[in-house]
Each structure stands twice: as structure tokens, then as C-alpha cells.
N, C-alpha and C. Protein backbone atom coordinates (compact mmCIF):
# COMPACT_ATOMS: atom_id res chain seq x y z
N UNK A 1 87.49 113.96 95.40
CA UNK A 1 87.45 113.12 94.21
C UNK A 1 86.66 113.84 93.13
N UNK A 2 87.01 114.54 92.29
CA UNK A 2 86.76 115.05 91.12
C UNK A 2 86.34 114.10 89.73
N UNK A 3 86.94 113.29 89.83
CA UNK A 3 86.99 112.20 88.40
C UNK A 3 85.82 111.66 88.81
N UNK A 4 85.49 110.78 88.00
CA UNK A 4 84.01 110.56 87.94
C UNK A 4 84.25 109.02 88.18
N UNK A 5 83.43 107.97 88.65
CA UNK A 5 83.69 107.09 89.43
C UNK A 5 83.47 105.69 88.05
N UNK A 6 84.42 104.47 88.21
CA UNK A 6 84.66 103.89 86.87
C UNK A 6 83.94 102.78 87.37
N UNK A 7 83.02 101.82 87.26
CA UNK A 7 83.11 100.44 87.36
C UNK A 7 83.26 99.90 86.57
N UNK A 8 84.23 98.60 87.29
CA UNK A 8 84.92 97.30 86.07
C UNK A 8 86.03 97.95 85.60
N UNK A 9 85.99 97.20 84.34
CA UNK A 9 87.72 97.76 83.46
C UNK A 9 87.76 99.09 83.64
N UNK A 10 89.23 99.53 83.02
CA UNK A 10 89.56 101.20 82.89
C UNK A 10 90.14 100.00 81.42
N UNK A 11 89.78 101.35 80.41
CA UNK A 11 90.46 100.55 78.79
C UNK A 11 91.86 101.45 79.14
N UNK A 12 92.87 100.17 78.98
CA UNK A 12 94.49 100.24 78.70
C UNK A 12 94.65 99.92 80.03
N UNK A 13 94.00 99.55 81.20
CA UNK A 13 95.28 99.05 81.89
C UNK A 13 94.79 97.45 82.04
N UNK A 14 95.77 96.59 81.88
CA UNK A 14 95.50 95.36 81.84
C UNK A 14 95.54 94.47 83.70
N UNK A 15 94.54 93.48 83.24
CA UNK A 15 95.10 92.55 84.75
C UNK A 15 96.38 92.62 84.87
N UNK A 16 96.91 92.97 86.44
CA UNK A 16 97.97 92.51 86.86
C UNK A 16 99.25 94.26 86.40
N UNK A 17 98.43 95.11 85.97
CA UNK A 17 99.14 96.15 85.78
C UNK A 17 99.79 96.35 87.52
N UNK A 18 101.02 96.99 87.32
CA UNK A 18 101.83 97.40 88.14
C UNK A 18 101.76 98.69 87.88
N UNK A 19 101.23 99.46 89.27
CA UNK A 19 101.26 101.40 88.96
C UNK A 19 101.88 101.42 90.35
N UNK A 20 102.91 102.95 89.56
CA UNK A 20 104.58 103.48 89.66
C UNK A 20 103.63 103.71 91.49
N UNK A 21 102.46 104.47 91.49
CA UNK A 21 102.29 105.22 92.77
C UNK A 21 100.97 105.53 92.49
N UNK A 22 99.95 105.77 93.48
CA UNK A 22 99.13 106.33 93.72
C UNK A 22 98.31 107.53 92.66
N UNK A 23 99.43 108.19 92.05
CA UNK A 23 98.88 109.85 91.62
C UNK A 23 98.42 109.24 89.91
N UNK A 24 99.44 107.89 89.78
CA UNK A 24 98.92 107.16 88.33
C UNK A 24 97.38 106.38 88.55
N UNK A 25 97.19 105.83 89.52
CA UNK A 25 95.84 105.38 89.47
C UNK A 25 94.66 106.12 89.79
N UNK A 26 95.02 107.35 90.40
CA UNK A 26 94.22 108.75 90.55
C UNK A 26 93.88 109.25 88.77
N UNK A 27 94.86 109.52 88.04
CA UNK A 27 94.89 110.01 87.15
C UNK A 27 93.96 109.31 85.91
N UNK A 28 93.81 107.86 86.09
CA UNK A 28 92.68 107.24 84.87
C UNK A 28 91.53 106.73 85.82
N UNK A 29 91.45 107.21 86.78
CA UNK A 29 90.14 106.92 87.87
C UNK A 29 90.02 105.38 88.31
N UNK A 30 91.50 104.61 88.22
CA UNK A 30 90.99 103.36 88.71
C UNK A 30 91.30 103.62 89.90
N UNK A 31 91.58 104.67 90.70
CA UNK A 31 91.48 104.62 92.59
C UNK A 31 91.62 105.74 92.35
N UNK A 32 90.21 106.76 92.78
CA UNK A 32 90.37 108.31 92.58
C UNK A 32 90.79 108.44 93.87
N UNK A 33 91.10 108.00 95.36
CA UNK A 33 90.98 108.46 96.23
C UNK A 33 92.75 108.11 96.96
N UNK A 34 93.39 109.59 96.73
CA UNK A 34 94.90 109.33 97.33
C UNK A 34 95.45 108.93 98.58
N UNK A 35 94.79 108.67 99.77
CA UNK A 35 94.83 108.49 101.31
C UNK A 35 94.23 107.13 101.75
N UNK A 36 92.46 107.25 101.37
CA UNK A 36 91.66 106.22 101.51
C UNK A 36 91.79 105.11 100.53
N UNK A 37 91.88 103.30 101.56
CA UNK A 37 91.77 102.76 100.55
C UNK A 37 90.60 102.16 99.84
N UNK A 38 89.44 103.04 99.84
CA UNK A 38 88.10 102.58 99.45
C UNK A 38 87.59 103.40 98.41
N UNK A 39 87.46 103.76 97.46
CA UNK A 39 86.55 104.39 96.26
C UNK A 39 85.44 104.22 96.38
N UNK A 40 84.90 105.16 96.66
CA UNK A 40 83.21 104.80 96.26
C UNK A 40 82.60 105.04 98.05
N UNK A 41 81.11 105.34 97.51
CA UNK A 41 80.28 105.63 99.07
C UNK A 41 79.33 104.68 98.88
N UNK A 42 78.43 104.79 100.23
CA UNK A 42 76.73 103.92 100.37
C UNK A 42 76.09 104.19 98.92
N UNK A 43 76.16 105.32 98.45
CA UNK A 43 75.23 105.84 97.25
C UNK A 43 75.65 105.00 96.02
N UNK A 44 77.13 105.01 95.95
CA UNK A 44 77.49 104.81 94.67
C UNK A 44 78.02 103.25 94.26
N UNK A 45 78.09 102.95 95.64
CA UNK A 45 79.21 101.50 95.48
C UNK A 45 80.92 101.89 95.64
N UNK A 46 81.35 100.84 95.56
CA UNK A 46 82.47 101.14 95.30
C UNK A 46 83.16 100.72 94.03
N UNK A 47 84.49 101.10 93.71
CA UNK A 47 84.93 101.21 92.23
C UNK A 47 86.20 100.15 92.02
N UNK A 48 86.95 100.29 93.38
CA UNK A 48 88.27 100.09 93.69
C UNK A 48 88.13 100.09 95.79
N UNK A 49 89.33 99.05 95.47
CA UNK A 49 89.88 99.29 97.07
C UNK A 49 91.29 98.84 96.74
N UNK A 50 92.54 99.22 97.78
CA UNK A 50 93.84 99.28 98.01
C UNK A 50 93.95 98.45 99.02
N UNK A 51 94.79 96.82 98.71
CA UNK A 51 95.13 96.40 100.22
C UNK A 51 96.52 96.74 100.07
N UNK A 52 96.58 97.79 101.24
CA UNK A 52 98.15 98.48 101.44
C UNK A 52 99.21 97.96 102.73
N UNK A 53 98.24 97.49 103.60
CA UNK A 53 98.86 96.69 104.65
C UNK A 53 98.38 97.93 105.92
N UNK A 54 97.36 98.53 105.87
CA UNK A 54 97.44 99.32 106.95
C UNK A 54 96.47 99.25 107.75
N UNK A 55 96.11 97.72 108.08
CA UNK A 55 95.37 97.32 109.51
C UNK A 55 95.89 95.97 109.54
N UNK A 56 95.99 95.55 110.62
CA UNK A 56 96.53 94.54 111.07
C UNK A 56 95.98 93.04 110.63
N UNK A 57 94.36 93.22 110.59
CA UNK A 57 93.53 92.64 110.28
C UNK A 57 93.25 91.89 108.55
N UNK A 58 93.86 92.42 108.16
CA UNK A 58 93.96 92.71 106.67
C UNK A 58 94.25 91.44 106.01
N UNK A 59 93.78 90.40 105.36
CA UNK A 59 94.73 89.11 104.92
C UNK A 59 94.32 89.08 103.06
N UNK A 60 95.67 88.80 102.80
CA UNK A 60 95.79 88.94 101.54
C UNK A 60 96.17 87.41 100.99
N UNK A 61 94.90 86.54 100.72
CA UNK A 61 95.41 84.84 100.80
C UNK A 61 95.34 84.32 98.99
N UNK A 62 95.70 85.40 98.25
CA UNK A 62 95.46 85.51 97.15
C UNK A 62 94.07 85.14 96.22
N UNK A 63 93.65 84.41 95.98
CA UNK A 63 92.00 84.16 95.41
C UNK A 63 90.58 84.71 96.94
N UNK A 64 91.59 84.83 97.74
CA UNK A 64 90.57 85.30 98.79
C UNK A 64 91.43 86.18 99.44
N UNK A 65 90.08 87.26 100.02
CA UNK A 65 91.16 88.31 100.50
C UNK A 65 90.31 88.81 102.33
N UNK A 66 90.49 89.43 103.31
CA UNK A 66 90.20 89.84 104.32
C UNK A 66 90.10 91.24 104.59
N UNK A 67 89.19 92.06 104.15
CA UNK A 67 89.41 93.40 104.16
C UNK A 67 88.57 94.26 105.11
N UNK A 68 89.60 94.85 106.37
CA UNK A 68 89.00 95.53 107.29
C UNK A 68 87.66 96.33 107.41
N UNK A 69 88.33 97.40 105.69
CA UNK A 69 87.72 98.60 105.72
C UNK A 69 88.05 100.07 106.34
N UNK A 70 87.28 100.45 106.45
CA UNK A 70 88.61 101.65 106.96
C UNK A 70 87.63 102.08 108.20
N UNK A 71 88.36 103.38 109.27
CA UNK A 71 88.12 103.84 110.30
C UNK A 71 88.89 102.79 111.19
N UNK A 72 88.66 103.61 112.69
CA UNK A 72 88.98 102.55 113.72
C UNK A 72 90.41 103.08 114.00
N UNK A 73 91.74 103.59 112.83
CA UNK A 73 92.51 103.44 113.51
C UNK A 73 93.23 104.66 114.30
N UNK A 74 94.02 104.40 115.00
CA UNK A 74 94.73 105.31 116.01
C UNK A 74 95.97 106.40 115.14
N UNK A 75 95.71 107.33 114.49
CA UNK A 75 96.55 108.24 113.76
C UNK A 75 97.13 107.45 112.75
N UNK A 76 97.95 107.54 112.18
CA UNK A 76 98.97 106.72 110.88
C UNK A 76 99.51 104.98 111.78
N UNK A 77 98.63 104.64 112.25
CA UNK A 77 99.21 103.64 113.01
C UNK A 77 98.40 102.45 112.45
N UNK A 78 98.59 101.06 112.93
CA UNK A 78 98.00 99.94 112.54
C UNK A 78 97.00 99.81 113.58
N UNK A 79 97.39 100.58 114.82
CA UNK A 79 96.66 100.00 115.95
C UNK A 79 94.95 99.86 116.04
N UNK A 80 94.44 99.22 116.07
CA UNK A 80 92.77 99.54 116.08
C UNK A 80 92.28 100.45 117.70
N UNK A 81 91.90 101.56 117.79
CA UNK A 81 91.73 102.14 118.84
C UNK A 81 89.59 102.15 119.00
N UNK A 82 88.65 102.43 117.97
CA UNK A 82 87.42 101.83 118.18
C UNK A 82 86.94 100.96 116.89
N UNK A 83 85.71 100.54 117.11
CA UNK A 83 85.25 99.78 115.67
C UNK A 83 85.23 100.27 114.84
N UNK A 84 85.15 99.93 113.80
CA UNK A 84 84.91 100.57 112.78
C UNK A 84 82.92 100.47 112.48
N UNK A 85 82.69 101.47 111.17
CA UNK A 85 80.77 101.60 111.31
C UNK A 85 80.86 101.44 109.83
N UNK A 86 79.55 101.34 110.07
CA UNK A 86 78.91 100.97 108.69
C UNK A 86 78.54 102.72 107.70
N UNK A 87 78.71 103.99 109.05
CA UNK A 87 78.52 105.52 108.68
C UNK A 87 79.69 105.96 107.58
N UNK A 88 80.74 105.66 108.02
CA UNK A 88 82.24 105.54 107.17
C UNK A 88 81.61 105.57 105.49
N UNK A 89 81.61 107.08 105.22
CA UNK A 89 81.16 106.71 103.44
C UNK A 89 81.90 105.40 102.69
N UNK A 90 83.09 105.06 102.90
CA UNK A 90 83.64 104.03 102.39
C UNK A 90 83.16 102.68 102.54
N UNK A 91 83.05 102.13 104.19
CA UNK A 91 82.47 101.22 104.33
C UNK A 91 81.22 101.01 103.84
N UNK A 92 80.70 102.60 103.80
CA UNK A 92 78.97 101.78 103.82
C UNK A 92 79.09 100.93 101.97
N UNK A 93 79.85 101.93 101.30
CA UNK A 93 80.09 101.43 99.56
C UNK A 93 80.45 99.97 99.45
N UNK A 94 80.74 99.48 100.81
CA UNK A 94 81.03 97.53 100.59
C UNK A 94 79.90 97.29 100.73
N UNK A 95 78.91 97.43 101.23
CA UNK A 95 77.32 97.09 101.26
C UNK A 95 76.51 97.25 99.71
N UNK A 96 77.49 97.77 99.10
CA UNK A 96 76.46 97.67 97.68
C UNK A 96 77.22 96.65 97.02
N UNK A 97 76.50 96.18 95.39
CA UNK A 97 76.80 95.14 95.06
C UNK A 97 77.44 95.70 93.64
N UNK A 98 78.53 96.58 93.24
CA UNK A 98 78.56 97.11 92.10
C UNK A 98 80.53 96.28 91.99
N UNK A 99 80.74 95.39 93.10
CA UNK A 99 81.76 94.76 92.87
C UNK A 99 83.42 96.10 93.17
N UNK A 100 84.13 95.49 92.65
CA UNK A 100 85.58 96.78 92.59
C UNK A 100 86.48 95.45 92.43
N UNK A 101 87.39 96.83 91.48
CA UNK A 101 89.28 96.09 91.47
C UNK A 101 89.68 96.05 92.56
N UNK A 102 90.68 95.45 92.93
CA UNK A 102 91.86 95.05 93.76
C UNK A 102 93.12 95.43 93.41
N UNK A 103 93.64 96.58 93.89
CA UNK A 103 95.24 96.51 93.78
C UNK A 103 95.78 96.65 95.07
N UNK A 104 96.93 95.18 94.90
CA UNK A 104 97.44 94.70 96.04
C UNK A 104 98.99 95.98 95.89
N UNK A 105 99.43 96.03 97.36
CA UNK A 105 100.48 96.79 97.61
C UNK A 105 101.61 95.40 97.82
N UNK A 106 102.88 96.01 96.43
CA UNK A 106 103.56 95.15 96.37
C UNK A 106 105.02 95.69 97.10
N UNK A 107 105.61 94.46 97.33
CA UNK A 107 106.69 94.59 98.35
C UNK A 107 108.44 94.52 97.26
């Protein structure tokens, strides 16, 4: 992650923007991170997270949401194979209080 990390708005993209793919929300730093869906570490917070559908666990109940976090799983799979930790630079960035966007993966 090269780009420098955004909290809150990005100016020009509005609530409810629809982006084409990944390499567009890389590109104005509202999700610098192309694989992971967590932006941000323990140090920094996080910026952004992606619910993409890739843990099982995952509930997307619209005004409320269920978010795993990442680690735990078994190769490109849903399967949970150990826990997930709080070491996970990503996870530990849900422990700070600097908030993040939400972009939901649409069907």
C-alpha cells in the first residue's frame, strides 16, 4: 500500500457510489488494499473494509453488519480452518476507533 491512508470522505465519490472493480478504489485510496478486505493496521486504524462474501460468518443486515475480519481461512476458500488473532495487522486496526467506509460487494 503506497497511497497514503484516507479517513472519512474521499472528495468526489458520493454515498452509495458503485466502483467498476477493485483497481478504481485502489486508485483514490478509498480501499488501498487489492486482496485484503481491511485497510489500515493496530497503528493506524482502519480506513475502509470490503464485505465481499468471503467468510461464511459474514452478515450483511444492512444498518448492521457482522464482520469476521480476516485470517483463519483455508486457501481461497470460505472454510474457517484456525481462529482468527488480534496479531493480523488488519484485525488489530478494528481495535482502534478512527471508524471506516463500507463497500458492500454487489450481486
Amino acid at each position: 500500500m503506497t497511497k497514503p491512508i484516507i479517513f472519512g470522505e474521499i472528495k468526489g465519490i458520493a454515498e452509495g457510489y458503485q466502483f467498476e472493480d477493485r483497481r478504481i478504489m485502489m486508485k483514490d485510496s478509498f480501499h488501498r488494499n487489492w486482496a485484503g478486505g481491511i485497510d489500515g493496521t493496530g497503528i493506524t486504524g482502519i480506513a475502509a473494509i470490503v464485505l465481499s462474501g468471503g467468510y461464511a460468518d459474514d452478515k450483511d443486515l444492512g444498518d448492521t453488519i457482522i464482520y469476521t475480519g480476516a485470517g483463519g481461512n483455508e486457501g481461497d476458500s470460505k472454510k474457517q480452518t484456525k481462529d482468527q488473532d488480534w496479531n493480523n495487522r488488519g484485525n488489530a486496526g478494528l481495535l482502534k476507533k478512527h471508524g471506516g467506509r463500507i463497500t458492500r460487494e454487489s450481486n
